[in-house]
PDB file of N, CA and C in Angstrom:
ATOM      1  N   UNK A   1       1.825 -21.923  28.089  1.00  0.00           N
ATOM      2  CA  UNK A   1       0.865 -22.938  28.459  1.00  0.00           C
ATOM      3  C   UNK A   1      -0.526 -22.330  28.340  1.00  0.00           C
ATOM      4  N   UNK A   2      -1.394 -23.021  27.403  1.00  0.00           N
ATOM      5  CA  UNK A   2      -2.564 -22.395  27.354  1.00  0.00           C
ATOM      6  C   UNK A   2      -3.537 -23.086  27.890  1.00  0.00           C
ATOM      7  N   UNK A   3      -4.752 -22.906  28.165  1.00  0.00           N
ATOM      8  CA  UNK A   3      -5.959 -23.671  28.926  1.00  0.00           C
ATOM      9  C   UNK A   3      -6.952 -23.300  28.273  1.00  0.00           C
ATOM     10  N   UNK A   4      -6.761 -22.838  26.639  1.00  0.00           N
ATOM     11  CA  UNK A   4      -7.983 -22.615  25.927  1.00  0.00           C
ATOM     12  C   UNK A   4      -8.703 -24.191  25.598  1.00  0.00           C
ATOM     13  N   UNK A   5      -8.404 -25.038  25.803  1.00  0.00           N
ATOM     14  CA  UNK A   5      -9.054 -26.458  25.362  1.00  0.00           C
ATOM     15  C   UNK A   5      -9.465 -27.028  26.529  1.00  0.00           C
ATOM     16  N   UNK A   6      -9.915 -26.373  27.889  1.00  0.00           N
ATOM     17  CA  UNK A   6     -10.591 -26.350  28.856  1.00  0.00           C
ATOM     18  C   UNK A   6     -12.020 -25.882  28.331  1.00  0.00           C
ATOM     19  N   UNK A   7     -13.059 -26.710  28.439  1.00  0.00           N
ATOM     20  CA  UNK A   7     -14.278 -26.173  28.707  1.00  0.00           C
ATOM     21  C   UNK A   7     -15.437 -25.918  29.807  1.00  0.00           C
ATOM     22  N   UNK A   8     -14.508 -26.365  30.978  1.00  0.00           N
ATOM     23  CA  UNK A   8     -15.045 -25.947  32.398  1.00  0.00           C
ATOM     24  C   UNK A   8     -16.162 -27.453  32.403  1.00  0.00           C
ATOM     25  N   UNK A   9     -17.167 -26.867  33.388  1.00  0.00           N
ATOM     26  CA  UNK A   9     -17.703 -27.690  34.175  1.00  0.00           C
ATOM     27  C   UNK A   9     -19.257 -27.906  33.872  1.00  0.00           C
ATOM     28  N   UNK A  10     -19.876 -28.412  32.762  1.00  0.00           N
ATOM     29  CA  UNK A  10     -21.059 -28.373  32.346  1.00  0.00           C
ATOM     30  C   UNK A  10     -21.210 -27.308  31.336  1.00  0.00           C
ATOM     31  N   UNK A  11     -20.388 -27.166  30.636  1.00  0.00           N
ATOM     32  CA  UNK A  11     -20.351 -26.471  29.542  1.00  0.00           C
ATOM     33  C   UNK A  11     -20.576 -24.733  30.151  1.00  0.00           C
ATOM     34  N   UNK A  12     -20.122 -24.943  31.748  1.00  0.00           N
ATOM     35  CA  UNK A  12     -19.416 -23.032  31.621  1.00  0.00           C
ATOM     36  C   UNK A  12     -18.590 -23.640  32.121  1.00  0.00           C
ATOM     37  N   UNK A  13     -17.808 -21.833  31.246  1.00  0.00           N
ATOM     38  CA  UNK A  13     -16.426 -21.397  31.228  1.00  0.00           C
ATOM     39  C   UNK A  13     -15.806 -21.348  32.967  1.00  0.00           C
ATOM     40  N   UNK A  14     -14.198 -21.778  32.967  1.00  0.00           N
ATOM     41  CA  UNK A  14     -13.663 -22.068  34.095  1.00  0.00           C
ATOM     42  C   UNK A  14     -13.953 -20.577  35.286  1.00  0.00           C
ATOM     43  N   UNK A  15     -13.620 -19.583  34.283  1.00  0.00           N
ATOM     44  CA  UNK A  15     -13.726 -17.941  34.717  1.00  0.00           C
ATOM     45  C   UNK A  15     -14.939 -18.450  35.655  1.00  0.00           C
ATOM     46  N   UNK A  16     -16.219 -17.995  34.990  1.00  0.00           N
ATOM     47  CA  UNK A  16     -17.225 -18.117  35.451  1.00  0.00           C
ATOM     48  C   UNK A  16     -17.327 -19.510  36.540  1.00  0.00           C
ATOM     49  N   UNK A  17     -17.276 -20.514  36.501  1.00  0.00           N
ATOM     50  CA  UNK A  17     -17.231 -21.428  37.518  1.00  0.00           C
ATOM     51  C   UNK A  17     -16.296 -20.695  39.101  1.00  0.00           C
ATOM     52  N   UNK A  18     -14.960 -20.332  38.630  1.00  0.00           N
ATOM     53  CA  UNK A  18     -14.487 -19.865  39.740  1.00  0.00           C
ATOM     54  C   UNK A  18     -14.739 -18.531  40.207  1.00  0.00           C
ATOM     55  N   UNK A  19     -15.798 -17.551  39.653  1.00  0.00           N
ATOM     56  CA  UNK A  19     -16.277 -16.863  39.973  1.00  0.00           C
ATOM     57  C   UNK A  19     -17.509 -16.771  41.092  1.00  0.00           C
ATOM     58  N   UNK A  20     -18.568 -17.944  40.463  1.00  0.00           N
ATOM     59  CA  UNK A  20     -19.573 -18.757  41.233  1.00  0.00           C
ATOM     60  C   UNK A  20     -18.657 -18.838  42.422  1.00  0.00           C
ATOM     61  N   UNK A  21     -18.079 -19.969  42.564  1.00  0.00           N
ATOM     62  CA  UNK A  21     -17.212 -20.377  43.755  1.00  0.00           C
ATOM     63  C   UNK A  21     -17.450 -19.506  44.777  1.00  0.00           C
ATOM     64  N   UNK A  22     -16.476 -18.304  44.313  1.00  0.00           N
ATOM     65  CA  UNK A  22     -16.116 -17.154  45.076  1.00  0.00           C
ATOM     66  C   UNK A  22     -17.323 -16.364  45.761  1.00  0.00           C
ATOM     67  N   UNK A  23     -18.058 -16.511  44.689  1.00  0.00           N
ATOM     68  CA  UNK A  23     -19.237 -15.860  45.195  1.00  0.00           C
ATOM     69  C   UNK A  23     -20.164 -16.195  46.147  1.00  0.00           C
ATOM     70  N   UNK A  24     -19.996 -17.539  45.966  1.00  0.00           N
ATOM     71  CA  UNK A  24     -20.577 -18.198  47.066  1.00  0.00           C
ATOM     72  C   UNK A  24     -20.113 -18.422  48.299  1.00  0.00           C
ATOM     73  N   UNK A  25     -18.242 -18.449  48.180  1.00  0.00           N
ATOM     74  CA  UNK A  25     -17.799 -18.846  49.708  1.00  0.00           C
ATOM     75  C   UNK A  25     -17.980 -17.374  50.156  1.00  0.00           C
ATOM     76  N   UNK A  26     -17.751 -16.301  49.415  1.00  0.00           N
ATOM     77  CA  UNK A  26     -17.784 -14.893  49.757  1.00  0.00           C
ATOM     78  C   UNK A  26     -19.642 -14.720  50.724  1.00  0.00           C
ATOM     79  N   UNK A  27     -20.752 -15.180  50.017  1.00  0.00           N
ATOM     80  CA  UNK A  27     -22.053 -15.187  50.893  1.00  0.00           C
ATOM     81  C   UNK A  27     -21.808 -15.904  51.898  1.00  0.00           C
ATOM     82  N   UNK A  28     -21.313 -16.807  52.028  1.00  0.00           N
ATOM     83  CA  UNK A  28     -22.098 -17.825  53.559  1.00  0.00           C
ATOM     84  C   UNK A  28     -20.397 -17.721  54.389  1.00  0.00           C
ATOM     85  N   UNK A  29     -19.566 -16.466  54.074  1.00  0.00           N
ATOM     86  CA  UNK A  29     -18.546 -15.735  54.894  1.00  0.00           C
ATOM     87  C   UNK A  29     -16.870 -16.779  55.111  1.00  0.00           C
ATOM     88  N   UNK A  30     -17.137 -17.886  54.361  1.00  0.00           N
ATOM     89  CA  UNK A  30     -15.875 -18.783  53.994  1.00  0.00           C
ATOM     90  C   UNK A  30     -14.867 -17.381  53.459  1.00  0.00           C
ATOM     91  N   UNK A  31     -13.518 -17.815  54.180  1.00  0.00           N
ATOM     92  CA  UNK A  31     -12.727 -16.709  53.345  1.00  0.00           C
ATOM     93  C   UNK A  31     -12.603 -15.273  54.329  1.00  0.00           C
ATOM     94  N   UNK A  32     -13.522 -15.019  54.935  1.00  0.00           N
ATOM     95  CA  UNK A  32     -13.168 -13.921  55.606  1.00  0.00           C
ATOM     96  C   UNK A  32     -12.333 -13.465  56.786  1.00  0.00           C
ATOM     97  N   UNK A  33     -11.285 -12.656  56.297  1.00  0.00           N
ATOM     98  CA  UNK A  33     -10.203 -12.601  57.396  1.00  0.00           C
ATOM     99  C   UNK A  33     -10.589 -12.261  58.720  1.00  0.00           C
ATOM    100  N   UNK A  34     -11.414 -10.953  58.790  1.00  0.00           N
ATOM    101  CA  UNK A  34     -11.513 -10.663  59.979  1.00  0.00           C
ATOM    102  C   UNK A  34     -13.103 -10.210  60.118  1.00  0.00           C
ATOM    103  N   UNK A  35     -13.846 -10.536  59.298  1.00  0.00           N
ATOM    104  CA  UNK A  35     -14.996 -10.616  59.895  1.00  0.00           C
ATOM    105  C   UNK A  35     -15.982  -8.989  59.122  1.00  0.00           C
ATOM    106  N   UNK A  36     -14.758  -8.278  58.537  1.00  0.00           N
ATOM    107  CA  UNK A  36     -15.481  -7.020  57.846  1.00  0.00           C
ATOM    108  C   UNK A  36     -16.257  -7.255  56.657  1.00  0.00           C
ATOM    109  N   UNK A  37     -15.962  -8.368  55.981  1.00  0.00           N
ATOM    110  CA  UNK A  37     -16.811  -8.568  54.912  1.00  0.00           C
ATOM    111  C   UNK A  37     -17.790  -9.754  55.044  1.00  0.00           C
ATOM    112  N   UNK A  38     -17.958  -9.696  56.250  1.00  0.00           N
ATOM    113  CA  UNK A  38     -18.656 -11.453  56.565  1.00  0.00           C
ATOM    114  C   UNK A  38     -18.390 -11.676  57.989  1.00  0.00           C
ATOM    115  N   UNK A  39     -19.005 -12.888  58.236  1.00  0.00           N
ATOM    116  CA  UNK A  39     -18.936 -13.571  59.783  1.00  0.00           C
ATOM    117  C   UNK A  39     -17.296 -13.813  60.091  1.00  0.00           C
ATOM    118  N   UNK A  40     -17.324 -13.704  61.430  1.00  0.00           N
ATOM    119  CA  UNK A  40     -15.770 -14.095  61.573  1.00  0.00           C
ATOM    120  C   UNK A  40     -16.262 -15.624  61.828  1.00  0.00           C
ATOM    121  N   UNK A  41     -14.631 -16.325  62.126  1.00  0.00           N
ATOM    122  CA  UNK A  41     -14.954 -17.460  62.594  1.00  0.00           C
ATOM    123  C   UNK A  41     -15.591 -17.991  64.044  1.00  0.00           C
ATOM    124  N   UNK A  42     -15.465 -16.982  64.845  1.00  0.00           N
ATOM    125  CA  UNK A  42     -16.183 -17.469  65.796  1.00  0.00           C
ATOM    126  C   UNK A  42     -18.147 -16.874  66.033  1.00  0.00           C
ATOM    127  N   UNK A  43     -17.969 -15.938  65.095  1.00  0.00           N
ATOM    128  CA  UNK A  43     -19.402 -15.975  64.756  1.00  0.00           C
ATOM    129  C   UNK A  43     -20.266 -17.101  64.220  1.00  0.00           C
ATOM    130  N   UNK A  44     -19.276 -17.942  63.489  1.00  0.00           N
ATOM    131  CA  UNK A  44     -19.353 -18.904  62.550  1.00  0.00           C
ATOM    132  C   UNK A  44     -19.849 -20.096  63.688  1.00  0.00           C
ATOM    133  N   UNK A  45     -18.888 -19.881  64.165  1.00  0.00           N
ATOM    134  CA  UNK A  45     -18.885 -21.134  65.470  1.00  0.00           C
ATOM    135  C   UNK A  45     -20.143 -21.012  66.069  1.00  0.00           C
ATOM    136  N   UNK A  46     -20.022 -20.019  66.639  1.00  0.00           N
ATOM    137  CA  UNK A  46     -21.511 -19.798  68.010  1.00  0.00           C
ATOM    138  C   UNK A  46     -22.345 -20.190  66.993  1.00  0.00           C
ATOM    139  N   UNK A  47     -22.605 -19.674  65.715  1.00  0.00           N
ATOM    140  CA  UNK A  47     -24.387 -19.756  65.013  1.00  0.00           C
ATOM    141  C   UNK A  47     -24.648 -21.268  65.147  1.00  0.00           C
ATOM    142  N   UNK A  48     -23.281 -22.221  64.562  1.00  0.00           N
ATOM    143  CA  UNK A  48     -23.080 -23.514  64.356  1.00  0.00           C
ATOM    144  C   UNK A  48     -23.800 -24.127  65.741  1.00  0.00           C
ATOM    145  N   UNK A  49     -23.308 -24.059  67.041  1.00  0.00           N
ATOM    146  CA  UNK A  49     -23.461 -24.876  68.104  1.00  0.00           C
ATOM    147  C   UNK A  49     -24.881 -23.706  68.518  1.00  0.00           C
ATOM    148  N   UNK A  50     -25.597 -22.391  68.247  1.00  0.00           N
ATOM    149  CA  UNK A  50     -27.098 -22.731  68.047  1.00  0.00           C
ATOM    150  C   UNK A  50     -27.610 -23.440  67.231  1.00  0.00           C
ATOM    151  N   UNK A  51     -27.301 -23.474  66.065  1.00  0.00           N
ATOM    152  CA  UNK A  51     -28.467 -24.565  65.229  1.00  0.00           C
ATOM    153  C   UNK A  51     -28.262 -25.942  66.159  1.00  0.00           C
ATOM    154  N   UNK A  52     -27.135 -26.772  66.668  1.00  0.00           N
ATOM    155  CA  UNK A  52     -27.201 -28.004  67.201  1.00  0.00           C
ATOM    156  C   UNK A  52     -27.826 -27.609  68.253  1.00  0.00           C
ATOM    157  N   UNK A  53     -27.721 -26.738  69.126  1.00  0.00           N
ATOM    158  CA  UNK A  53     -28.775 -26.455  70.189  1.00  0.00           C
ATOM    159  C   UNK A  53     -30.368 -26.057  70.107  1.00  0.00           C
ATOM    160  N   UNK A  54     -31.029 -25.632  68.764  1.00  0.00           N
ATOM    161  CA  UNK A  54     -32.008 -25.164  68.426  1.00  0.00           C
ATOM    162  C   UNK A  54     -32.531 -26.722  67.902  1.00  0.00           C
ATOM    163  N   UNK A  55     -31.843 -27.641  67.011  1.00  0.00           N
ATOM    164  CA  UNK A  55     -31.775 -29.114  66.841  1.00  0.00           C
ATOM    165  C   UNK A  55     -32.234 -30.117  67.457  1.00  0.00           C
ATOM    166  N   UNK A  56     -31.169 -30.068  69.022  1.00  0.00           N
ATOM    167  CA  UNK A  56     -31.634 -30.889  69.968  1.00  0.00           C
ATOM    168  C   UNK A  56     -32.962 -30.185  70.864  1.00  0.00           C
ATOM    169  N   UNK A  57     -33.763 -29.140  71.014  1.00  0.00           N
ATOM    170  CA  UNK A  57     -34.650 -28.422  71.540  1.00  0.00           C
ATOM    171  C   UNK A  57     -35.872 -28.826  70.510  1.00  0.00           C
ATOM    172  N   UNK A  58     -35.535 -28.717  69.381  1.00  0.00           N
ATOM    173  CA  UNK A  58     -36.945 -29.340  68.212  1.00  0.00           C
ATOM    174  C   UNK A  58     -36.934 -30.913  68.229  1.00  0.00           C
ATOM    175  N   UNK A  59     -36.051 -31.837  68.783  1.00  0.00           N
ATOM    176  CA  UNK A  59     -36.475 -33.016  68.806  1.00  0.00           C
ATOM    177  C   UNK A  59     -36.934 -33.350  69.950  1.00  0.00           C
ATOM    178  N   UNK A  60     -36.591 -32.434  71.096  1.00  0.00           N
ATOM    179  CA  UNK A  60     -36.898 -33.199  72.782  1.00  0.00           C
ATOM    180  C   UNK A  60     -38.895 -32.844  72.447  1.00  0.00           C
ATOM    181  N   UNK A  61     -39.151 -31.532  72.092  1.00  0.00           N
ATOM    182  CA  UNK A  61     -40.705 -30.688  71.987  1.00  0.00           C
ATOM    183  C   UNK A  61     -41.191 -32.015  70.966  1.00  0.00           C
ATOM    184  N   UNK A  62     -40.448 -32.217  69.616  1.00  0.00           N
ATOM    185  CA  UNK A  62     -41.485 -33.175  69.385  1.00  0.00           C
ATOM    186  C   UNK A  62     -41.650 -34.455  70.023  1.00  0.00           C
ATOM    187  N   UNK A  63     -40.274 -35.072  70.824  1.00  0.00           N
ATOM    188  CA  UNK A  63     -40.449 -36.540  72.014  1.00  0.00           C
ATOM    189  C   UNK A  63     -41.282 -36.629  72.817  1.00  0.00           C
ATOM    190  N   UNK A  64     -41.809 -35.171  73.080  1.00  0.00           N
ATOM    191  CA  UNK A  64     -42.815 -34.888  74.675  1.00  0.00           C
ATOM    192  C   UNK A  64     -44.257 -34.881  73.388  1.00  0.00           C
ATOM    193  N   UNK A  65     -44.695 -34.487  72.613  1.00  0.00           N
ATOM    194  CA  UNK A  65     -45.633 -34.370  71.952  1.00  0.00           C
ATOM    195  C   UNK A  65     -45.809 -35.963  71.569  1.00  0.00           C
ATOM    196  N   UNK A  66     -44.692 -36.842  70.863  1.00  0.00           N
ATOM    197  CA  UNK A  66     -44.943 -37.758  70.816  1.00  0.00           C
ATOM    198  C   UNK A  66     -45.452 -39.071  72.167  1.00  0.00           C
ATOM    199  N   UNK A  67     -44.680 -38.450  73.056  1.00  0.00           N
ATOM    200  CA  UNK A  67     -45.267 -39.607  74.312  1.00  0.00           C
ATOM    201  C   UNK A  67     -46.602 -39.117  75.074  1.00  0.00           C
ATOM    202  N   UNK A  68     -46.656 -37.871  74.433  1.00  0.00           N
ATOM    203  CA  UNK A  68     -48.321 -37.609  75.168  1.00  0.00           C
ATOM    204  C   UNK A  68     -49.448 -37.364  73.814  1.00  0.00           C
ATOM    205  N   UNK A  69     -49.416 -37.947  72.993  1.00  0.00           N
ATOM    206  CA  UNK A  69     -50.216 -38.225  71.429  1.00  0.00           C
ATOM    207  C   UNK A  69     -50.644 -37.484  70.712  1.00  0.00           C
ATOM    208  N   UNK A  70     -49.716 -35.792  70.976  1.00  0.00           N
ATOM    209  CA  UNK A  70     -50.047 -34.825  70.407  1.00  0.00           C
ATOM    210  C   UNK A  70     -49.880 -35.279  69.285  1.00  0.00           C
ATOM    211  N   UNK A  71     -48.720 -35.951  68.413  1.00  0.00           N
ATOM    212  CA  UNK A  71     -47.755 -35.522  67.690  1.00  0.00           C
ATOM    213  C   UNK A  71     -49.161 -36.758  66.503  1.00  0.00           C
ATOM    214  N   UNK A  72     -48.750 -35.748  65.259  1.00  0.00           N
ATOM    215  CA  UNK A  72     -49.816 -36.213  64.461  1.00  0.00           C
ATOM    216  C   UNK A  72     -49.011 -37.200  63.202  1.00  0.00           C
ATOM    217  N   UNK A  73     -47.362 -36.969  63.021  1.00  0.00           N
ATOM    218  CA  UNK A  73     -46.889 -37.366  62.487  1.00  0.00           C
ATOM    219  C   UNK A  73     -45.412 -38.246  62.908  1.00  0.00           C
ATOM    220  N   UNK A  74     -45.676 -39.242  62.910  1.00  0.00           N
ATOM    221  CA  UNK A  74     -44.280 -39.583  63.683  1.00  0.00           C
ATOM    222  C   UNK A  74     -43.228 -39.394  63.009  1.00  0.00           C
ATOM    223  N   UNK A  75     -43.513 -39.268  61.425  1.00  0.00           N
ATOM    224  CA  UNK A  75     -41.660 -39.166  60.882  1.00  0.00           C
ATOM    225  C   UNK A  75     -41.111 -37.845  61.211  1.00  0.00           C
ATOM    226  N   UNK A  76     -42.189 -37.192  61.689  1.00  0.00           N
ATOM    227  CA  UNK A  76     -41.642 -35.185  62.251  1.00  0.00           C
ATOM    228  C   UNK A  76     -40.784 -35.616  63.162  1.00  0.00           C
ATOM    229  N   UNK A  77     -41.047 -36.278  64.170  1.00  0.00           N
ATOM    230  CA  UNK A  77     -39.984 -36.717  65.468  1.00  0.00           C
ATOM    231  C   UNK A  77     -38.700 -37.797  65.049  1.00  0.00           C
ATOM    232  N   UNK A  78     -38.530 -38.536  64.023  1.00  0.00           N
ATOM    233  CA  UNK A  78     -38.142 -39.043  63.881  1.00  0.00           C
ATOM    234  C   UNK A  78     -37.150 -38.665  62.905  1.00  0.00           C
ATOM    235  N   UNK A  79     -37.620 -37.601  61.959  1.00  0.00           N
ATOM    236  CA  UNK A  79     -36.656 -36.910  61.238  1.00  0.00           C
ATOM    237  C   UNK A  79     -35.557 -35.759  62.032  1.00  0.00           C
ATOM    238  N   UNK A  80     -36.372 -35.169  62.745  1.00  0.00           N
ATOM    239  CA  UNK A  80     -35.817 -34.381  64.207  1.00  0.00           C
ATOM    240  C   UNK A  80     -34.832 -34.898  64.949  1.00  0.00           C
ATOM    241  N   UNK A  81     -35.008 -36.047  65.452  1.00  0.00           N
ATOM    242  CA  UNK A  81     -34.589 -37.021  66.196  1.00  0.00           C
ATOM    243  C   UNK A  81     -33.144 -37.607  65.358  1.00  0.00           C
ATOM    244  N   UNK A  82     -32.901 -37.704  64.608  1.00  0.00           N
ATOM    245  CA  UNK A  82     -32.092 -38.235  63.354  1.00  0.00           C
ATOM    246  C   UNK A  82     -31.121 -37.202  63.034  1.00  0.00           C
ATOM    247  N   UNK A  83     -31.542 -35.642  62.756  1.00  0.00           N
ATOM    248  CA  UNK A  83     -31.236 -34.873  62.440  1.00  0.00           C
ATOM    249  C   UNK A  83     -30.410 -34.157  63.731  1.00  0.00           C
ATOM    250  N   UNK A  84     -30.499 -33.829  64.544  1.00  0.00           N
ATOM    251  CA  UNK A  84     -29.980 -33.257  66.459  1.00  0.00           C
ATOM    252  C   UNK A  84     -28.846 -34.550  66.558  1.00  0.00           C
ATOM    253  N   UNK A  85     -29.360 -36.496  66.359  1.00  0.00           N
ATOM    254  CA  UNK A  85     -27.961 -36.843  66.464  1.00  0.00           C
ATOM    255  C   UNK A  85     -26.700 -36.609  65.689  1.00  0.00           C
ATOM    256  N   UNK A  86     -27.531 -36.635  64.279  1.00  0.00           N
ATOM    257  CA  UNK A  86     -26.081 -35.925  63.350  1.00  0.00           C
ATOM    258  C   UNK A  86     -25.616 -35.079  63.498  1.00  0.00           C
ATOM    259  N   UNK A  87     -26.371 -33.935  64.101  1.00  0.00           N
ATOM    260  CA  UNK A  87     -25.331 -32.568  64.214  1.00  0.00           C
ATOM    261  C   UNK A  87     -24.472 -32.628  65.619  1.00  0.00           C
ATOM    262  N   UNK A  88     -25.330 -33.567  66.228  1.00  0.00           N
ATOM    263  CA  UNK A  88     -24.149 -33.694  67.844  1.00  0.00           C
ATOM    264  C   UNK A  88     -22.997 -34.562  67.733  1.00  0.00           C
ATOM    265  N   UNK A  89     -23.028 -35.698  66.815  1.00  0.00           N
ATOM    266  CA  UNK A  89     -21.993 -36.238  66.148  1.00  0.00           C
ATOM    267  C   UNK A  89     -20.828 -35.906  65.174  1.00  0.00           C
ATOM    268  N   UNK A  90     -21.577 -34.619  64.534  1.00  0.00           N
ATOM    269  CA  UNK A  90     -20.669 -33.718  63.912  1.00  0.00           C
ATOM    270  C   UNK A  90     -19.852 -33.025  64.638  1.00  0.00           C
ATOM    271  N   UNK A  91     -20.442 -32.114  65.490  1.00  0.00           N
ATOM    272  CA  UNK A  91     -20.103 -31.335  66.894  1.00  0.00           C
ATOM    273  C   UNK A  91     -18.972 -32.136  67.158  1.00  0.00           C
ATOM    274  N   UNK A  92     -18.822 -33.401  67.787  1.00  0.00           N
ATOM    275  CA  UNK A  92     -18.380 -34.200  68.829  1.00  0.00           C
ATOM    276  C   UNK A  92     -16.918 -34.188  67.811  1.00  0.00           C
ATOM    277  N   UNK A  93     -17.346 -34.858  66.688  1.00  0.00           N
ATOM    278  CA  UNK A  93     -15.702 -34.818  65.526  1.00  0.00           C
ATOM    279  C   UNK A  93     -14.854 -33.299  65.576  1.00  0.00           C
ATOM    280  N   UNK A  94     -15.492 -32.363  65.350  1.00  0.00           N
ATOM    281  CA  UNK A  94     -15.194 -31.468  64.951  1.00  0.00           C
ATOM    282  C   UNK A  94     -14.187 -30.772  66.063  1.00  0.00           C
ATOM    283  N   UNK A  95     -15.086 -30.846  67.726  1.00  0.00           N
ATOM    284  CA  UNK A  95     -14.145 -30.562  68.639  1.00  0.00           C
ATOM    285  C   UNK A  95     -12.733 -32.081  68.514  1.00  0.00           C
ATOM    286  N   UNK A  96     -12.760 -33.216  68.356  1.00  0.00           N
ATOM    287  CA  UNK A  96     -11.837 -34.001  68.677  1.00  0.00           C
ATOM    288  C   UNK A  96     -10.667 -33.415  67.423  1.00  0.00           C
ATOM    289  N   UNK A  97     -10.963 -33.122  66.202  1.00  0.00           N
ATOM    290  CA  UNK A  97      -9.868 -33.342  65.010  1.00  0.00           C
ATOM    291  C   UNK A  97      -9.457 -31.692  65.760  1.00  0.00           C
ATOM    292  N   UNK A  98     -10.198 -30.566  66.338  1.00  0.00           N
ATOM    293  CA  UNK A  98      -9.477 -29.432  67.141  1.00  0.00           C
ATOM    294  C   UNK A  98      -8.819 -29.940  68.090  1.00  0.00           C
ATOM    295  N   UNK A  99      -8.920 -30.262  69.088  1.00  0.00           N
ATOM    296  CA  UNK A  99      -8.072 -30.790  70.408  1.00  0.00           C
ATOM    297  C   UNK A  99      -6.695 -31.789  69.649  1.00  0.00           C
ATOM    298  N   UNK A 100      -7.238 -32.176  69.013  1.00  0.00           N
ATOM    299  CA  UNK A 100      -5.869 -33.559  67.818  1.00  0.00           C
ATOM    300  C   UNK A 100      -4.846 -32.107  67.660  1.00  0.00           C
ATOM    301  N   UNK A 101      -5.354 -31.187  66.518  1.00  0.00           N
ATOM    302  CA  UNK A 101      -4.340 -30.470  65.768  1.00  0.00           C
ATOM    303  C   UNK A 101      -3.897 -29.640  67.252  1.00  0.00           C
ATOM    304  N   UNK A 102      -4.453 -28.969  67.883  1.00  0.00           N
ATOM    305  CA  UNK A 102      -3.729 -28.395  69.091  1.00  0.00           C
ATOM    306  C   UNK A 102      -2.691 -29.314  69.764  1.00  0.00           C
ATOM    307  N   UNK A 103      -3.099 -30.218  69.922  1.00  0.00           N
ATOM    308  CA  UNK A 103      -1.900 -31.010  70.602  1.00  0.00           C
ATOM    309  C   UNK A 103      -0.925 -31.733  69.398  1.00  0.00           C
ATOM    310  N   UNK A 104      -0.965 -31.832  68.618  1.00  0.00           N
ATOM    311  CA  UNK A 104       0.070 -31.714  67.427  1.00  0.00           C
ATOM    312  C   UNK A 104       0.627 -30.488  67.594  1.00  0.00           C
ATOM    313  N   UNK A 105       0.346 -29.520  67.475  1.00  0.00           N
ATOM    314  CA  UNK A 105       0.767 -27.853  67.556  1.00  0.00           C
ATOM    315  C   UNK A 105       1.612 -28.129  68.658  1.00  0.00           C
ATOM    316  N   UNK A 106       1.331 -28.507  69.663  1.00  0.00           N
ATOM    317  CA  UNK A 106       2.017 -28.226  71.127  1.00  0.00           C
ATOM    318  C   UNK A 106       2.959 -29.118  70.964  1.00  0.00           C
ATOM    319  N   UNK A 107       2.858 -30.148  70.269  1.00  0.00           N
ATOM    320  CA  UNK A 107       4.334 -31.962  70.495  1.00  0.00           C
ATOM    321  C   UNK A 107       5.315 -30.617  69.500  1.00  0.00           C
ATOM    322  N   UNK A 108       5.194 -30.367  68.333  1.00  0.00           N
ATOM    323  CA  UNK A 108       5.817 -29.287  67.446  1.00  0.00           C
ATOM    324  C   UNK A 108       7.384 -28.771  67.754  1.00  0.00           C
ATOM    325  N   UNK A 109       8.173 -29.434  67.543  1.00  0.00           N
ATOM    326  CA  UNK A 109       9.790 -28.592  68.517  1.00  0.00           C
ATOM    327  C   UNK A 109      10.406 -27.448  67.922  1.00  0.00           C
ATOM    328  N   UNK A 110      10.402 -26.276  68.469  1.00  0.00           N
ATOM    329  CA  UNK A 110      10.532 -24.511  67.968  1.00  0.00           C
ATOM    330  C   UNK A 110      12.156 -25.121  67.461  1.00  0.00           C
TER     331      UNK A 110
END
């Protein structure tokens, strides 16, 4: 079975595409078993729930700027504001589809 009549993905080669890939889940630490070549997963985690905490802290500073007329631009608060609910909505899924598969894990008969 050959895959020479593959020409990959925008005219590069498949090699190279799944090389990219790699290279990339390999930078931002996707893939790493235990954390020696990259973030573990719960490094992963904590950074995750600071940015939603660093998120919701940049939209409350610009809400208080906006109700006292600092704020010179309203789509700054409003993009802020937009941005802290999506990631707390993300947050919110992310723990429910965990608590789902754990308790799937646990119904599970050995």
């Amino acid at each position: 079975m050959s895959i020479a009549g593959i020409s990959g993905v925008g005219g590069i080669s498949p090699s190279a595409l799944i090389q990219q890939v790699q290279g990339a889940a390999t930078s931002t630490g996707v893939g790493a078993a235990d954390g020696a070549d990259g973030a573990g997963f719960g490094e992963w985690l904590g950074n995750a729930l600071d940015t939603v905490s660093a998120s919701q802290t940049r939209a409350d500073s610009l809400a208080v700027q906006a109700a006292t007329g600092d704020l010179s631009a309203i789509h700054d608060f409003t993009i802020a504001s937009t941005e802290a609910q999506l990631l707390t909505q993300l947050t919110v899924e992310v723990r429910n589809r965990a608590i789902e598969a754990f308790n799937d894990i646990m119904r599970m008969q050995v």
